[in-house]
Protein backbone atom coordinates (compact mmCIF):
# COMPACT_ATOMS: atom_id res chain seq x y z
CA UNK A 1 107.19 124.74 98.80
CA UNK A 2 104.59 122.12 97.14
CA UNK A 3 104.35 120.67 94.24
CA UNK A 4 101.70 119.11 92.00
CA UNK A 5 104.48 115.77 91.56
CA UNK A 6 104.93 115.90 95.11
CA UNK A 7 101.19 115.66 96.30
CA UNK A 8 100.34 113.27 93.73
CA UNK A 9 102.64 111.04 95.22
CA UNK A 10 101.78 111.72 98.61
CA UNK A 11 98.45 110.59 97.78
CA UNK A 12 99.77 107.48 95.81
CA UNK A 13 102.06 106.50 98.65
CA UNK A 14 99.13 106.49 101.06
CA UNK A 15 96.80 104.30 98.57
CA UNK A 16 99.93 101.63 98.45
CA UNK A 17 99.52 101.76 102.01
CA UNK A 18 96.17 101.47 102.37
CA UNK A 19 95.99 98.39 99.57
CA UNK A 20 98.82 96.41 101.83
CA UNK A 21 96.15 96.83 104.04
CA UNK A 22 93.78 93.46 104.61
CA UNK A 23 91.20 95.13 105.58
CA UNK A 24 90.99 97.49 103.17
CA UNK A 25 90.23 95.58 100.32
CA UNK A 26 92.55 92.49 99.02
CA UNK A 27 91.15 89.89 102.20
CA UNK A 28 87.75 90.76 100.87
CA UNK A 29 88.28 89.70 96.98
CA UNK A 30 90.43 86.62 98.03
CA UNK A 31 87.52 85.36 100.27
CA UNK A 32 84.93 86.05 96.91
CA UNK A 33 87.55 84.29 94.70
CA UNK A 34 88.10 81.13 96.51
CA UNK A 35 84.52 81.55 98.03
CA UNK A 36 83.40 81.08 93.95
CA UNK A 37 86.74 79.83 92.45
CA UNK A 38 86.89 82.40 90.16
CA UNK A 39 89.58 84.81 89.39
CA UNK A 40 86.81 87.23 87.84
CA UNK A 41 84.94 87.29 91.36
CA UNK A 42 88.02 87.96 92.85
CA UNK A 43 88.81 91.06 90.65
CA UNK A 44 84.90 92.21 90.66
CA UNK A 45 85.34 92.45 94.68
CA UNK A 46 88.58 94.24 94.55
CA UNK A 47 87.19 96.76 92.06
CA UNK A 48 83.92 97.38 94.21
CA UNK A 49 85.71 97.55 97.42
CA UNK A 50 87.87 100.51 95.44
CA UNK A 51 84.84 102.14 94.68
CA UNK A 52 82.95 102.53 97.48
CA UNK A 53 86.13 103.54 98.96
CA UNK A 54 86.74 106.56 95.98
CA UNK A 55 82.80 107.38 96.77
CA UNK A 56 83.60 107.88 100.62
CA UNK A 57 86.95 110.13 100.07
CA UNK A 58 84.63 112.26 97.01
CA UNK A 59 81.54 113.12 99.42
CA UNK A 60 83.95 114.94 101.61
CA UNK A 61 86.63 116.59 98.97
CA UNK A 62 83.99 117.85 96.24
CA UNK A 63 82.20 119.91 98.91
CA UNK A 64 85.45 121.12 99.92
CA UNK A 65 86.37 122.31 96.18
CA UNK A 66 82.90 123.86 95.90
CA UNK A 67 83.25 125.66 99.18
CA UNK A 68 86.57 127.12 98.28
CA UNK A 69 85.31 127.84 94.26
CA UNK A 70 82.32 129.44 95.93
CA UNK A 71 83.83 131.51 98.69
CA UNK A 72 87.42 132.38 96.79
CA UNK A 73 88.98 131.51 100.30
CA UNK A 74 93.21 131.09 100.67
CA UNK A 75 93.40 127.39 101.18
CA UNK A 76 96.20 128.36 103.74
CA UNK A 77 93.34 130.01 106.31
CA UNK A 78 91.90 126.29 106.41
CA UNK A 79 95.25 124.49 106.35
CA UNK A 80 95.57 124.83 110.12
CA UNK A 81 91.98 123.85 111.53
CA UNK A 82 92.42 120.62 108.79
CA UNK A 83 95.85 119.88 110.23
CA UNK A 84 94.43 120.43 113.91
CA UNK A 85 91.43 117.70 113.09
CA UNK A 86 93.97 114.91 111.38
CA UNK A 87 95.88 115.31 114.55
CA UNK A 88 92.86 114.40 116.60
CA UNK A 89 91.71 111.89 114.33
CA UNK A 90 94.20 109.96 114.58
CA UNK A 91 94.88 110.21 118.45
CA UNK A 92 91.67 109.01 118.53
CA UNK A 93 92.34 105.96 116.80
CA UNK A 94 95.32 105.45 118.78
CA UNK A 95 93.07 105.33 121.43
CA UNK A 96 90.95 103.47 120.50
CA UNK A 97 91.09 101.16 117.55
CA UNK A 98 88.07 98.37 116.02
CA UNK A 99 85.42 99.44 113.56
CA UNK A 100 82.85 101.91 114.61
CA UNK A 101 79.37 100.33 115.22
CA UNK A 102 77.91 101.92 112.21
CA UNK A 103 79.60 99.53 110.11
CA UNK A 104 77.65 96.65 111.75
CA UNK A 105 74.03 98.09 110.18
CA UNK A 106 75.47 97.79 106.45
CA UNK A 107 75.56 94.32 105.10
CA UNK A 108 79.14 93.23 103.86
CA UNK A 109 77.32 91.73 101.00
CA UNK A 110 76.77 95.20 99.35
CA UNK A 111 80.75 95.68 99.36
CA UNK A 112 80.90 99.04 97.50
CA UNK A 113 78.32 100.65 100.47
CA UNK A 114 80.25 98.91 103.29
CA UNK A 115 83.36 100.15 102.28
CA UNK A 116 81.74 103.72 101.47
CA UNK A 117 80.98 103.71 105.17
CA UNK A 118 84.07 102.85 106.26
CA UNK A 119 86.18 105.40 104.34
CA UNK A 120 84.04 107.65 106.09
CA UNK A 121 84.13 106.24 109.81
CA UNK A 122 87.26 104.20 110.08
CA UNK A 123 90.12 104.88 107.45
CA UNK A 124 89.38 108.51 107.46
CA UNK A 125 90.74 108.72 104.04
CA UNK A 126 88.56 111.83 103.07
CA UNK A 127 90.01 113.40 105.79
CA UNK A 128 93.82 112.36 104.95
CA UNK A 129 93.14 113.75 100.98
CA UNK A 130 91.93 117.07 102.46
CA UNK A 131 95.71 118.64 102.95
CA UNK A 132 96.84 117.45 99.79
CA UNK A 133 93.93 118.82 97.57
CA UNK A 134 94.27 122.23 99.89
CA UNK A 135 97.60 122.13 98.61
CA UNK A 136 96.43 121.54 95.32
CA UNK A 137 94.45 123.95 94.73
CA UNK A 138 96.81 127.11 96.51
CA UNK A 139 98.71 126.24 93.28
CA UNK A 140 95.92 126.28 91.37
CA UNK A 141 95.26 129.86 92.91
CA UNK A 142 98.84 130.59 91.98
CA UNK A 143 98.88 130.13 88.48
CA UNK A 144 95.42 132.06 87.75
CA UNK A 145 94.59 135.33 86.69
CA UNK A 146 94.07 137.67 89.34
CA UNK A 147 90.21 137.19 88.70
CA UNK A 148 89.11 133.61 87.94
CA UNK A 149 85.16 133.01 86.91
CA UNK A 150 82.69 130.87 89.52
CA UNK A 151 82.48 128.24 86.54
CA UNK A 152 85.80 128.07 85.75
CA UNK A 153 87.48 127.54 89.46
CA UNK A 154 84.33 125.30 89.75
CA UNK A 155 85.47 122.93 87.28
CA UNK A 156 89.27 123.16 88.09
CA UNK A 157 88.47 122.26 91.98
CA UNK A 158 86.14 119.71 91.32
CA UNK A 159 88.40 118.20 88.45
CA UNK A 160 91.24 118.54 91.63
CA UNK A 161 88.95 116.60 94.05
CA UNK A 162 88.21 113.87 91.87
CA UNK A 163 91.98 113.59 90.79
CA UNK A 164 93.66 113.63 94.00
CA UNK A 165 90.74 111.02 95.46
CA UNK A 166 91.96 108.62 92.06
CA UNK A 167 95.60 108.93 92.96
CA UNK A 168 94.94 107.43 96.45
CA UNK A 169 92.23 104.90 94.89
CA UNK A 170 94.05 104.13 92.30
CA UNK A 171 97.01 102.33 93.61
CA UNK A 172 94.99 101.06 96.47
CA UNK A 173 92.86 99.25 93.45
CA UNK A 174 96.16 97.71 92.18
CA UNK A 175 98.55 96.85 95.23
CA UNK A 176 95.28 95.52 97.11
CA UNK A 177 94.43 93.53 93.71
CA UNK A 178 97.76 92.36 93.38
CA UNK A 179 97.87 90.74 96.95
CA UNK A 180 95.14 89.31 96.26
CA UNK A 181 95.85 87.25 93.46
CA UNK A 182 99.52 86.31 95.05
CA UNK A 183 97.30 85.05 97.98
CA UNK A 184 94.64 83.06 95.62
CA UNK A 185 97.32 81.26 93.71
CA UNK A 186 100.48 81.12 95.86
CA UNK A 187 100.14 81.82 99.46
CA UNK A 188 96.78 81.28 100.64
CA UNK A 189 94.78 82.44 103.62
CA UNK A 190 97.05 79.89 105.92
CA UNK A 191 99.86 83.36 104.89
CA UNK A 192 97.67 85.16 107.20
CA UNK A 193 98.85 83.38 110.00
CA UNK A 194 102.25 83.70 110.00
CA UNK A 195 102.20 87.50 108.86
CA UNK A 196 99.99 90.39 110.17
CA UNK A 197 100.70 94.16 111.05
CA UNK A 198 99.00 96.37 113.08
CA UNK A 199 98.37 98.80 109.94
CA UNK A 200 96.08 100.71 111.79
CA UNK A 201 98.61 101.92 114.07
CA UNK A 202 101.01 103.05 111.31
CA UNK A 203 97.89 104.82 109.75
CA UNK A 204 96.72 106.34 113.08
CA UNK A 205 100.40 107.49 113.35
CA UNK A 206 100.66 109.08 109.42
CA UNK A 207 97.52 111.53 110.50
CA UNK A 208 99.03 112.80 113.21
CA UNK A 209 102.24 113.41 110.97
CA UNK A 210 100.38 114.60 108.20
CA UNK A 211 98.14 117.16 110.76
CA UNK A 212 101.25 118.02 111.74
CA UNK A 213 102.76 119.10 108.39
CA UNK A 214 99.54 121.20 107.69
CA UNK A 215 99.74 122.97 110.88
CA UNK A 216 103.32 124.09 110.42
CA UNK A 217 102.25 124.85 107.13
């Protein structure tokens, strides 16, 4: 049975993960800090990075909560086609790993647009927060009357979809920030040498655990 505690953390657990991640946000604001020797460019290209990244996940779980405000559909009918695409998702990046060309057209000098892009062709976070806002919402469902208004499930999904999307971004925003500022003052990039994970196998490998979930679901 799920809970709202329970898919929070979910969410949070993956956003720790993904702020471990270099690529995903803390490499980027240690190269502006010692780039400008400032602390404050180092925390204004953590915080973009996070943004752009909360923009991706929010173009593809809004139109989800509208869809299911609109239509009044049992998140549980959709629970197996979304668990069926995370599988191949991330088989696919098993497969085949590296950034997808489309990256290479957006300059990494607009940070909060590159990383945008990438939440939507790379990480596939959108896709990963689609199973636990489904499950958000079926409790949602639960606890209504048997006859909810359009406006009023409109504003409870879309207030779901932009809180499940923060629990991710949020402690990616921290844990990546955090790194960051260990690696400015203490470690420096020379750290990056001696320690490195493949983090986009372990993420390739929590979709296909997570489609997994939804299908038995």
């Amino acid at each position: 049975m799920m809970h709202v505690p329970g898919l929070v953390a979910m969410a949070a657990a993956m956003g720790v993960y993904q702020g471990v991640n270099p690529s995903m946000g803390w490499l980027y604001a240690t190269s502006r800090g010692l780039e400008n020797h400032s602390v404050k460019a180092l925390l204004g290209g953590g915080v973009r990075f996070a943004w752009g990244h909360y923009l991706g996940m929010n173009v593809v779980l809004l139109p989800m909560a509208w869809l299911l405000a609109f239509t009044q559909l049992h998140p549980m009918l959709l629970m197996p086609w979304i668990g069926a695409t995370l599988i191949v998702y991330g088989l696919l990046k098993l497969r085949k790993s590296g950034h997808p060309r489309l990256l290479n057209r957006v300059s990494p000098l607009h940070v909060s647009r590159w990383s945008f892009v990438m939440a939507l062709t790379h990480c596939g976070s959108p896709l990963m927060m689609l199973s636990p806002l489904l499950g958000l919402v079926m409790i949602s469902q639960a606890g209504a009357p048997a006859a909810v208004s359009l406006p009023t499930a409109l504003q409870s999904y879309t207030l779901l979809a932009l809180g499940i999307s923060a629990a991710m971004a949020l402690p990616q925003l921290v844990i990546s920030l955090a790194i960051a500022v260990a690696v400015y003052f203490r470690l420096g990039l020379k750290a990056l040498t001696r320690y490195w994970l493949n983090f986009d196998l372990g993420w390739s490998i929590i979709f296909i655990l997570m489609g997994a979930m939804a299908v038995r679901m």
